[in-house]
C-alpha atoms as a PDB file:
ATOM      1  CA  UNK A   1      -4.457 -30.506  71.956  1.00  0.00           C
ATOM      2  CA  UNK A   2      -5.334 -32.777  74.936  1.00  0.00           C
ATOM      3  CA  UNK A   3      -5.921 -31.056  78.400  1.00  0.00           C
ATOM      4  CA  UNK A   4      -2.662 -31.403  80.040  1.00  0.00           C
ATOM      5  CA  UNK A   5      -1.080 -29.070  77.149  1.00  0.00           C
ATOM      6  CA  UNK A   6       0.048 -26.026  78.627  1.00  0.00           C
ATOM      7  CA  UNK A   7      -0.035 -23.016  76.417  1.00  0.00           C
ATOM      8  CA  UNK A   8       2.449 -20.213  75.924  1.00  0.00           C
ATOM      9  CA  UNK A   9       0.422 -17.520  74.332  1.00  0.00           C
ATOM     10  CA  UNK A  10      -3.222 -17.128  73.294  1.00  0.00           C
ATOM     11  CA  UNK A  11      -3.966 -13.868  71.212  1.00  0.00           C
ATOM     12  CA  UNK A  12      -7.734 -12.888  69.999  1.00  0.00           C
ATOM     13  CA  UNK A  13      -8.232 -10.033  67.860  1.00  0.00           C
ATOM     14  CA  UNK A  14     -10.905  -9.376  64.651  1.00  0.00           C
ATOM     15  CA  UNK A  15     -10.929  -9.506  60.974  1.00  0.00           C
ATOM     16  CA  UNK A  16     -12.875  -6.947  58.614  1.00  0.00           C
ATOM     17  CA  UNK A  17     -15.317  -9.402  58.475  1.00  0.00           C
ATOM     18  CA  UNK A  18     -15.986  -9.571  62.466  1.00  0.00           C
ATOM     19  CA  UNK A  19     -14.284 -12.745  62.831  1.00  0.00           C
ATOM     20  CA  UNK A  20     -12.568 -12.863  66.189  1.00  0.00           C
ATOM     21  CA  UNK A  21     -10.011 -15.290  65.668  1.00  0.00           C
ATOM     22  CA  UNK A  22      -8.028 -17.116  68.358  1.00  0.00           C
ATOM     23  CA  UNK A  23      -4.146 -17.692  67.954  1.00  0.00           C
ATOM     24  CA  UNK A  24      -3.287 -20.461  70.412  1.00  0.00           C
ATOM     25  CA  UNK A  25       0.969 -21.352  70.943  1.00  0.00           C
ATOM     26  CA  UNK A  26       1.544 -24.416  72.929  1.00  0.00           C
ATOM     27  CA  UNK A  27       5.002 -24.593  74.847  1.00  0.00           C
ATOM     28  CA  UNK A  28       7.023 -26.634  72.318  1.00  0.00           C
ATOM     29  CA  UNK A  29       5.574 -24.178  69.533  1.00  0.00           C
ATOM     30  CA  UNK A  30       3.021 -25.982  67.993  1.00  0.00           C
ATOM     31  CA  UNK A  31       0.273 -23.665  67.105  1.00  0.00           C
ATOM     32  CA  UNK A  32      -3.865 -23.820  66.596  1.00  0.00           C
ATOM     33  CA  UNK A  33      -6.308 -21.628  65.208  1.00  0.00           C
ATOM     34  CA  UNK A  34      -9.549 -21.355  65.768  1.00  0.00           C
ATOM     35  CA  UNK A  35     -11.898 -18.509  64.063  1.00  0.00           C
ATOM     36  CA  UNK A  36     -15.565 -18.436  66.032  1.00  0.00           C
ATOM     37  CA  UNK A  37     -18.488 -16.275  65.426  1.00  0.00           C
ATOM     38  CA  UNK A  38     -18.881 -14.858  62.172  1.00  0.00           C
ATOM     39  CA  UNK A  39     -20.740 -12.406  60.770  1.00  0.00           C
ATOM     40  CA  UNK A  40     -24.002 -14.407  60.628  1.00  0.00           C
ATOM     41  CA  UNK A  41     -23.789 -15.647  63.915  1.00  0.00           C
ATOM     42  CA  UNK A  42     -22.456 -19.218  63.831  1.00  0.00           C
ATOM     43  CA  UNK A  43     -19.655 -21.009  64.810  1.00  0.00           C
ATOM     44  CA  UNK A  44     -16.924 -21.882  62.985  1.00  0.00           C
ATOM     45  CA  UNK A  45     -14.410 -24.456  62.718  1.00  0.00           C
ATOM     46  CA  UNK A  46     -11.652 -22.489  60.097  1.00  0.00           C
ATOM     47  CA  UNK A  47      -8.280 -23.952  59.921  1.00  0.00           C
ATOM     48  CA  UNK A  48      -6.967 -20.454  58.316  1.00  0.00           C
ATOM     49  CA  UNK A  49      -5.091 -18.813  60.616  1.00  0.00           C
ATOM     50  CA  UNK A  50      -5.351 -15.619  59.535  1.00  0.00           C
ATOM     51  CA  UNK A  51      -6.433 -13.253  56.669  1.00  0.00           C
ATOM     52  CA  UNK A  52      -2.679 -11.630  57.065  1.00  0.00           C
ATOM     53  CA  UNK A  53      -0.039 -14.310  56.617  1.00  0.00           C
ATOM     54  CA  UNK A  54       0.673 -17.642  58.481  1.00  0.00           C
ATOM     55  CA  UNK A  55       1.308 -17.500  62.157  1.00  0.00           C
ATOM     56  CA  UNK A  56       5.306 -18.252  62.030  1.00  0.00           C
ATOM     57  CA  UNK A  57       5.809 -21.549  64.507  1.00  0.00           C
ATOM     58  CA  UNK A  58       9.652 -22.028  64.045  1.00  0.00           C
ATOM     59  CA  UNK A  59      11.860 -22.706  66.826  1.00  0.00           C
ATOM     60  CA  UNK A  60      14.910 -20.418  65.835  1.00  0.00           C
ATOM     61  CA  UNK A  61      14.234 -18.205  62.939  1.00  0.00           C
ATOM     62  CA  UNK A  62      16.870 -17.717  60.231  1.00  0.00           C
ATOM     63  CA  UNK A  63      19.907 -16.192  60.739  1.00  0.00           C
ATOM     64  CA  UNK A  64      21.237 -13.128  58.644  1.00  0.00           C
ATOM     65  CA  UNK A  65      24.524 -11.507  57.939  1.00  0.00           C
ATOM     66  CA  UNK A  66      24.932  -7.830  58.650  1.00  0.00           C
ATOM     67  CA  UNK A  67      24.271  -6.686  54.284  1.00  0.00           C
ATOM     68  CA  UNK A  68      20.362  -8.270  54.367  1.00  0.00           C
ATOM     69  CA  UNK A  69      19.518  -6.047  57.571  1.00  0.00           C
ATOM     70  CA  UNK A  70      20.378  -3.254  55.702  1.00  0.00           C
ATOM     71  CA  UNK A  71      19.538  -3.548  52.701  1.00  0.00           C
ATOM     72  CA  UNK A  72      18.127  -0.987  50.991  1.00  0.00           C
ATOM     73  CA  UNK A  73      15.488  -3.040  49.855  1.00  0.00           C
ATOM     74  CA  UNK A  74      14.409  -3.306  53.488  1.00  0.00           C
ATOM     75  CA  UNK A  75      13.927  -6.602  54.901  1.00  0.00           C
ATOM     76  CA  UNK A  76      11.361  -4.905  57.407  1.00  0.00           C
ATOM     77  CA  UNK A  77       7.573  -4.190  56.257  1.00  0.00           C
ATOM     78  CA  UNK A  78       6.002  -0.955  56.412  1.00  0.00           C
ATOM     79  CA  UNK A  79       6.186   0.950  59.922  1.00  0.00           C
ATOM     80  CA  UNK A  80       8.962  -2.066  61.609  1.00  0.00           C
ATOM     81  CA  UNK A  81      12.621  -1.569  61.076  1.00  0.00           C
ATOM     82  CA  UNK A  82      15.805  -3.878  62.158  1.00  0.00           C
ATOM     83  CA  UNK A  83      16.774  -2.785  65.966  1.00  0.00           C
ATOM     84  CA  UNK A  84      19.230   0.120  66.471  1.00  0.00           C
ATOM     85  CA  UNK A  85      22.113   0.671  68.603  1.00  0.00           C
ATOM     86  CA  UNK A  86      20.257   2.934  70.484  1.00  0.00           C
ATOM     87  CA  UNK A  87      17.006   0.845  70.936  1.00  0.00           C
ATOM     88  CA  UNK A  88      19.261  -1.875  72.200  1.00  0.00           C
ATOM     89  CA  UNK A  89      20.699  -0.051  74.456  1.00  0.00           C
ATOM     90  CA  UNK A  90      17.695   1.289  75.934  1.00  0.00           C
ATOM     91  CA  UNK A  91      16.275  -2.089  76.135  1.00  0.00           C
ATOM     92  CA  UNK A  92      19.396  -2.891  78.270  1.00  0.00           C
ATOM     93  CA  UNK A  93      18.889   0.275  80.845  1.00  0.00           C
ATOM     94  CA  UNK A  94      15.244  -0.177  81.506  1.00  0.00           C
ATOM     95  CA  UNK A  95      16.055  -3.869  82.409  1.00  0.00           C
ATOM     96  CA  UNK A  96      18.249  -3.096  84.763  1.00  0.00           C
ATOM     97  CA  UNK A  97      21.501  -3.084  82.997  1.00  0.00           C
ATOM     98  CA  UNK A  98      23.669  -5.583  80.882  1.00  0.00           C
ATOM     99  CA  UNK A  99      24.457  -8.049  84.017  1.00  0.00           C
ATOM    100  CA  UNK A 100      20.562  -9.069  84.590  1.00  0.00           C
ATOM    101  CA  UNK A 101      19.159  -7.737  81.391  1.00  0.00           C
ATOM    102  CA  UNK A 102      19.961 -10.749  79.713  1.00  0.00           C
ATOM    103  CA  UNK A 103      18.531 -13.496  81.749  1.00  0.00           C
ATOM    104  CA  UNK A 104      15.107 -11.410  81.495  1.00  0.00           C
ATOM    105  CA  UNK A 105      15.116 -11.948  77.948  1.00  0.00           C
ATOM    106  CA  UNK A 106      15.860 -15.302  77.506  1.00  0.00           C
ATOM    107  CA  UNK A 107      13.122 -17.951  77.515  1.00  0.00           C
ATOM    108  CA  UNK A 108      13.015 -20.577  80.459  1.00  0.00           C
ATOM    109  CA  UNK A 109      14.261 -23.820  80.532  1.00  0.00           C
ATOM    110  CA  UNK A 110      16.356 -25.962  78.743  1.00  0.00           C
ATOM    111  CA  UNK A 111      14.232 -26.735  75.493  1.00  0.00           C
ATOM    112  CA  UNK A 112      15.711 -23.697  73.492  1.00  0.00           C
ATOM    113  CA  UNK A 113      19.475 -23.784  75.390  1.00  0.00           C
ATOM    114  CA  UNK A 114      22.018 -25.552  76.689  1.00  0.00           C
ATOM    115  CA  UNK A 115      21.611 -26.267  80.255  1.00  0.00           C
ATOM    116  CA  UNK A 116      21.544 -24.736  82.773  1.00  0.00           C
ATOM    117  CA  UNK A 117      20.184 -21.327  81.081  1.00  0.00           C
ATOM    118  CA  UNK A 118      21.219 -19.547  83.949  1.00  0.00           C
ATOM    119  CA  UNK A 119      18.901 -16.913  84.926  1.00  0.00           C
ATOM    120  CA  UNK A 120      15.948 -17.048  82.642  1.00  0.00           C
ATOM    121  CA  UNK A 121      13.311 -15.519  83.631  1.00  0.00           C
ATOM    122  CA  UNK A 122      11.345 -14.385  80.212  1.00  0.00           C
ATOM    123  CA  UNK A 123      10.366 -11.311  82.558  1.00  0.00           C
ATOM    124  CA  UNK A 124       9.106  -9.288  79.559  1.00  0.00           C
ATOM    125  CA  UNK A 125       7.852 -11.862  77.097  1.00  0.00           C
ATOM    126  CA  UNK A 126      10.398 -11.436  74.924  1.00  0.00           C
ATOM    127  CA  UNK A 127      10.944 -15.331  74.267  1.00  0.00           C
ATOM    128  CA  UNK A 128      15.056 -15.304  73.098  1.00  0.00           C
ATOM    129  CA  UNK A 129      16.015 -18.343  72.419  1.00  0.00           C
ATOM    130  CA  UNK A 130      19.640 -19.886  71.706  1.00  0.00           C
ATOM    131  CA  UNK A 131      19.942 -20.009  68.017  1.00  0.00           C
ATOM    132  CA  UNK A 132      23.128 -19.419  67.579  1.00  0.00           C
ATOM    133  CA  UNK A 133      25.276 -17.818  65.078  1.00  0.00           C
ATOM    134  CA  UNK A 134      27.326 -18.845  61.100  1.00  0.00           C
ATOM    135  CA  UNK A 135      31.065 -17.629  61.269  1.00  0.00           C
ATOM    136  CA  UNK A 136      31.639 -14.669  58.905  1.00  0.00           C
ATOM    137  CA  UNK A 137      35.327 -16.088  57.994  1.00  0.00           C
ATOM    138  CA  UNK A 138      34.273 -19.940  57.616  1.00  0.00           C
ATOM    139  CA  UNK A 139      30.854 -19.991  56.892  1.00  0.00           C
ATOM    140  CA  UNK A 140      30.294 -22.574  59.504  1.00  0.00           C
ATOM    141  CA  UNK A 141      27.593 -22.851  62.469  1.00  0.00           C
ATOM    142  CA  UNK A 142      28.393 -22.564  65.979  1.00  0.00           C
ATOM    143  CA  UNK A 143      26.471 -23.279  69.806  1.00  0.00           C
ATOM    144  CA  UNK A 144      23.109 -23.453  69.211  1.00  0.00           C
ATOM    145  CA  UNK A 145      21.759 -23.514  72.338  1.00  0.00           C
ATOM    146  CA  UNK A 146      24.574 -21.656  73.862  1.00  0.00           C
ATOM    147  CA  UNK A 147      24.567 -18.447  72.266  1.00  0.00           C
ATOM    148  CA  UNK A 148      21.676 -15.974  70.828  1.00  0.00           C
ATOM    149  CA  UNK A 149      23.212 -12.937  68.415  1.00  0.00           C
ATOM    150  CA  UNK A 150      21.325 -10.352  66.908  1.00  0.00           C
ATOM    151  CA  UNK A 151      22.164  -8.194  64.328  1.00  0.00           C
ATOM    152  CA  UNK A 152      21.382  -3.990  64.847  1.00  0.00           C
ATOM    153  CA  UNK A 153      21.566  -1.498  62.022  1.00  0.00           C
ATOM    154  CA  UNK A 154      24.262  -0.077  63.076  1.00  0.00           C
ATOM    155  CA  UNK A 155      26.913   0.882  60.697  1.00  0.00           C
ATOM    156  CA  UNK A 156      29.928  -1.684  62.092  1.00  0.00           C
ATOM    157  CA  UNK A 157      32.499   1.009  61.994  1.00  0.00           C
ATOM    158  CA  UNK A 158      35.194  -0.050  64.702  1.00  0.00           C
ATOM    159  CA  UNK A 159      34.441   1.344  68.355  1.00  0.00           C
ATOM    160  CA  UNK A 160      30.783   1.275  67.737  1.00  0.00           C
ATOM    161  CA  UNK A 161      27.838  -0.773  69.462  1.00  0.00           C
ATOM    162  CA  UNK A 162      26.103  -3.060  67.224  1.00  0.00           C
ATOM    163  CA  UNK A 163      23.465  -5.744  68.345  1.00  0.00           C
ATOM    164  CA  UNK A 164      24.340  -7.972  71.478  1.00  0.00           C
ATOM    165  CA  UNK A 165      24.509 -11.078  72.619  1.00  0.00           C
ATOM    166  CA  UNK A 166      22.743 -13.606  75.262  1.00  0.00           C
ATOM    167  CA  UNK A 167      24.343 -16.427  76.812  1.00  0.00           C
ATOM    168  CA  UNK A 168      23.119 -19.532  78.478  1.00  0.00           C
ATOM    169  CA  UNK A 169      25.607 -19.591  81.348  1.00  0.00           C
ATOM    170  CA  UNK A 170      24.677 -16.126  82.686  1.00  0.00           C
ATOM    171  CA  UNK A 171      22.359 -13.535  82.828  1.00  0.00           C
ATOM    172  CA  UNK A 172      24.026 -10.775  80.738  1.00  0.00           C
ATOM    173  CA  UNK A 173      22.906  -8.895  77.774  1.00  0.00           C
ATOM    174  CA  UNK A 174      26.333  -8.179  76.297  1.00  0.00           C
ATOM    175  CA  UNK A 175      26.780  -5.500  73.395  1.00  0.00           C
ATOM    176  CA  UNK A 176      28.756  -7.180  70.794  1.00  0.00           C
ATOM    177  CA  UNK A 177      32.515  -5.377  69.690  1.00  0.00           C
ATOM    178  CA  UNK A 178      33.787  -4.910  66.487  1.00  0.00           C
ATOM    179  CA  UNK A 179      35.994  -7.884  64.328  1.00  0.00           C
ATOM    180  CA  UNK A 180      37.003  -7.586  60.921  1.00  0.00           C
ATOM    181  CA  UNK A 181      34.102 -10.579  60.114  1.00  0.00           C
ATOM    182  CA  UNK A 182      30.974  -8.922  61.874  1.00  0.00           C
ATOM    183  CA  UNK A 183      29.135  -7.941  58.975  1.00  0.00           C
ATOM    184  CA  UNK A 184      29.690 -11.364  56.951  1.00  0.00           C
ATOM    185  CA  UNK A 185      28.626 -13.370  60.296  1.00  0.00           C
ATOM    186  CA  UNK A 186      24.797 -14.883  60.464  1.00  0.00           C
ATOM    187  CA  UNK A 187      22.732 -14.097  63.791  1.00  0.00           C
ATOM    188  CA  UNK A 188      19.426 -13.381  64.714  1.00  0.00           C
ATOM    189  CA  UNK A 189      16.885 -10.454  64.010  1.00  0.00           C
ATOM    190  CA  UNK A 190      14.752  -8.612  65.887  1.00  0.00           C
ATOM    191  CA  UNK A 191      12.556  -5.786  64.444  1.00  0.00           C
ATOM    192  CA  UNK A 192      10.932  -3.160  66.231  1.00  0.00           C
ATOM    193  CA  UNK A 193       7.975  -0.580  65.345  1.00  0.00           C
ATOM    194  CA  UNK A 194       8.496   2.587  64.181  1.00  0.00           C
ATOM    195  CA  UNK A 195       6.101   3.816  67.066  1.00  0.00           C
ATOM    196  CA  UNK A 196       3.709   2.453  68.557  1.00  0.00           C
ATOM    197  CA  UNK A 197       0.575   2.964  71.104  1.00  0.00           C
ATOM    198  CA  UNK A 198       1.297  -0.274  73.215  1.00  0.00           C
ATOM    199  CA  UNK A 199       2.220   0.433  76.886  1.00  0.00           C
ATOM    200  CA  UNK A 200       5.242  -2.137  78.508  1.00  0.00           C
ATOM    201  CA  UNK A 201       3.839  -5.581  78.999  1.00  0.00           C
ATOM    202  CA  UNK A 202       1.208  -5.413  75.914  1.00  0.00           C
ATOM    203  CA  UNK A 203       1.489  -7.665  72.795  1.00  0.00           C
ATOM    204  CA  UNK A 204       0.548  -7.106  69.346  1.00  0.00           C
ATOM    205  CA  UNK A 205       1.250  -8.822  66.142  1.00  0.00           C
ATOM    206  CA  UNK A 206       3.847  -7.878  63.200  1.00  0.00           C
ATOM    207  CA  UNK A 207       3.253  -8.896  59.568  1.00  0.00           C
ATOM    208  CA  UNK A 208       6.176  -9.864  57.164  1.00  0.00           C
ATOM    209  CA  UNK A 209       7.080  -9.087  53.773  1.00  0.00           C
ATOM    210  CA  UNK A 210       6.687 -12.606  52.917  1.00  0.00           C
ATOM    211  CA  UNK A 211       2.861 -12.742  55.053  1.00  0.00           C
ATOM    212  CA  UNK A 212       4.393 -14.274  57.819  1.00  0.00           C
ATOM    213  CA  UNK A 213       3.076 -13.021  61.190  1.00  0.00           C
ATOM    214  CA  UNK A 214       4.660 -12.747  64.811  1.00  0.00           C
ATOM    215  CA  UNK A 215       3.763 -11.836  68.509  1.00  0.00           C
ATOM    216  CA  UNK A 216       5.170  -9.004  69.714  1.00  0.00           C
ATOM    217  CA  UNK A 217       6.036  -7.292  73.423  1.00  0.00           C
ATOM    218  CA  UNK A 218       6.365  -3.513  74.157  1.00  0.00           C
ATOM    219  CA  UNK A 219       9.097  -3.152  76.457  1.00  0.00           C
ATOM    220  CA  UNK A 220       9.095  -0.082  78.434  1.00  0.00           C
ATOM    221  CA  UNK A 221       8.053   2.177  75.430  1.00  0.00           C
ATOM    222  CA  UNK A 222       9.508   0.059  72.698  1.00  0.00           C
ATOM    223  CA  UNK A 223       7.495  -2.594  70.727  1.00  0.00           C
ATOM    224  CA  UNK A 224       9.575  -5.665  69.510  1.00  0.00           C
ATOM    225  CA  UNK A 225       9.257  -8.978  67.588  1.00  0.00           C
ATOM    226  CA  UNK A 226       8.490 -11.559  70.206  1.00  0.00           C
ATOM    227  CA  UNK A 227      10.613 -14.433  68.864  1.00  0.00           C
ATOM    228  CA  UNK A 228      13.250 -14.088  65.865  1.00  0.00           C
ATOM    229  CA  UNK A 229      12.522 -13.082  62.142  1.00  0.00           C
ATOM    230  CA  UNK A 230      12.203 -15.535  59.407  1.00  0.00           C
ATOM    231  CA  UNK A 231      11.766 -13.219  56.307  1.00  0.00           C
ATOM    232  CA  UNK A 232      12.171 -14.641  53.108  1.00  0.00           C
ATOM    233  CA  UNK A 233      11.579 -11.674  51.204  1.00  0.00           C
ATOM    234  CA  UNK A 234      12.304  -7.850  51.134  1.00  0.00           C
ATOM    235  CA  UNK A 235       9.755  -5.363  51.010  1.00  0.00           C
ATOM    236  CA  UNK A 236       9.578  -5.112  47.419  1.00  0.00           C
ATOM    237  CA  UNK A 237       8.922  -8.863  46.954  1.00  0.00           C
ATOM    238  CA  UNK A 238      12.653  -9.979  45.449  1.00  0.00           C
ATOM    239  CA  UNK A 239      14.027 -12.822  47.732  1.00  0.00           C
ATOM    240  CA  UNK A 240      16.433 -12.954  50.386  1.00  0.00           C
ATOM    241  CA  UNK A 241      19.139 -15.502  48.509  1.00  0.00           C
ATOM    242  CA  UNK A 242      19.618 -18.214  50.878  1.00  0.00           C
ATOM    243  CA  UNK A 243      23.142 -19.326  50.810  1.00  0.00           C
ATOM    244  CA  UNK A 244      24.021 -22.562  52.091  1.00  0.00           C
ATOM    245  CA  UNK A 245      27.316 -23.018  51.204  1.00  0.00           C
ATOM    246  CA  UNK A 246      30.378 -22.288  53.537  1.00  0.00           C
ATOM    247  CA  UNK A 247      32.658 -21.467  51.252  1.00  0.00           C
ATOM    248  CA  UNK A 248      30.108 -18.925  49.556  1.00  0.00           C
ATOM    249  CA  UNK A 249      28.960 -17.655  52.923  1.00  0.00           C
ATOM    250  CA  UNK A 250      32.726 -16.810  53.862  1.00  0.00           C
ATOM    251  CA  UNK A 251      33.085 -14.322  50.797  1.00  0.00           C
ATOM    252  CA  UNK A 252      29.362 -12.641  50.766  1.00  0.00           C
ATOM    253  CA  UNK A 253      29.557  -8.686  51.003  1.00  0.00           C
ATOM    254  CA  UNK A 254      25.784  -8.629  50.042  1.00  0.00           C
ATOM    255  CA  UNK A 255      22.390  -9.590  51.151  1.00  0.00           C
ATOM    256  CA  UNK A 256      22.415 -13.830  52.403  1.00  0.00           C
ATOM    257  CA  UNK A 257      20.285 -15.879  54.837  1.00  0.00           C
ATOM    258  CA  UNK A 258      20.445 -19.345  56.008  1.00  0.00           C
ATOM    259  CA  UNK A 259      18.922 -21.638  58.502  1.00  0.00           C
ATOM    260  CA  UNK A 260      21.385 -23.173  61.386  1.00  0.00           C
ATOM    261  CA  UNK A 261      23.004 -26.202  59.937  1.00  0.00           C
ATOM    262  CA  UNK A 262      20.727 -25.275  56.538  1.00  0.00           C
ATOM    263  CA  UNK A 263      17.794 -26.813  58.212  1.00  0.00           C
ATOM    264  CA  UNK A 264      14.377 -24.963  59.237  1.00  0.00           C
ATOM    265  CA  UNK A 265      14.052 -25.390  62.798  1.00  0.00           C
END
């Protein structure tokens, strides 16, 4: 990376062996690692990035319907779990309420949405991006760029909040309602820890079933995934089927992932 890169994030933190190793995100998500100083003093030059899991560099992460997040199989590792109602809606209140929240969570620019983002400000480090969403009745994919949905674990029954929504006209963190097509429709995921000892504005690092790791952001007292999941696997190792077919998409009442348009971005 030449010198006129500017970098997003930049995380240090040790192995068992005393390694400290350096996770470096440029702004268009490229990454670099760099271990230095090991355990017999030298430097090091170690393309690895970690003894964990690969640092996840995708743009979007996959999208999910509403039967993988709660699966019983758990598509969250040990001590994370898929975002509640409740969590969401705290989220909302400590940021000042669904007509700013929003714009606080969304990363700046127009890279990851449709101009003209309107109030992005990435206050908290949370990084949402516009990934958009797969159509529960037709299988198909609609506004990237414009749209960011995440699933919760709530339990879809009709009058009750489940995940919410981000917009790149506005500023608003809207709580989803109910349609007959909400659990069979493909958004985003956001996990948060079980509990955790990070104070609001500190980061920290989650590791996937399938070793994939990702930055993280305590907000208020609430420690989230820092950019959306890309798990291929549920905790007990079996897959995540990836279903790329419309037609098949439009008729799944269990687990499915995809990628927007079927491609890894």
């Amino acid at each position: 990376m030449d010198k006129d890169n500017i970098f997003k994030s930049c995380n240090f933190y040790l192995d068992d062996g005393d390694v400290v190793h350096v996770l470096i995100k440029d702004f268009v998500g490229d990454s670099l690692s760099i271990s230095l100083n090991d355990n017999d003093g030298t430097q090091e030059d170690d393309t690895e990035i970690t003894p964990y899991g690969e640092l996840y560099t995708g743009i979007y992460g996959a999208l999910y319907n509403w039967y993988a997040a709660t699966d019983v199989r758990n598509i969250a590792n040990t001590g994370w779990h898929v975002s509640t109602d409740a969590e969401i809606l705290t989220m909302r209140t400590y940021l000042g309420g669904w007509l700013i929240a929003g714009g606080k969570l969304k990363e700046t620019g127009i890279i990851y949405w449709s101009s003209p983002n309107t109030d992005a400000t990435n206050e908290v480090g949370f990084y949402g991006r516009g990934g958009g969403y797969r159509l529960g009745d037709t299988g198909t994919f609609n506004n990237i760029g414009g749209f960011a949905r995440f699933h919760s674990s709530g339990d879809y029954t009709e009058g009750n909040h489940y995940g919410f929504h981000l917009f790149n006209t506005n500023g608003w963190m809207s709580v989803i309602t109910y349609d007959a097509n909400s659990k069979k429709e493909g958004r985003s995921i956001r996990h948060v820890k079980d509990s955790t000892t990070l104070t609001h504005g500190q980061t920290g690092i989650y590791t996937g079933n399938d070793g994939n790791i990702y930055p993280t952001i305590c907000i208020g007292t609430q420690e989230w995934m820092a950019c959306n999941l890309a798990e291929t696997e549920f905790r007990n190792g079996e897959l995540i089927p990836n279903v790329e077919d419309n037609g098949a998409w439009a008729v799944l009442v269990t687990a499915g992932m995809c990628y927007y348009n079927n491609v890894e971005i």
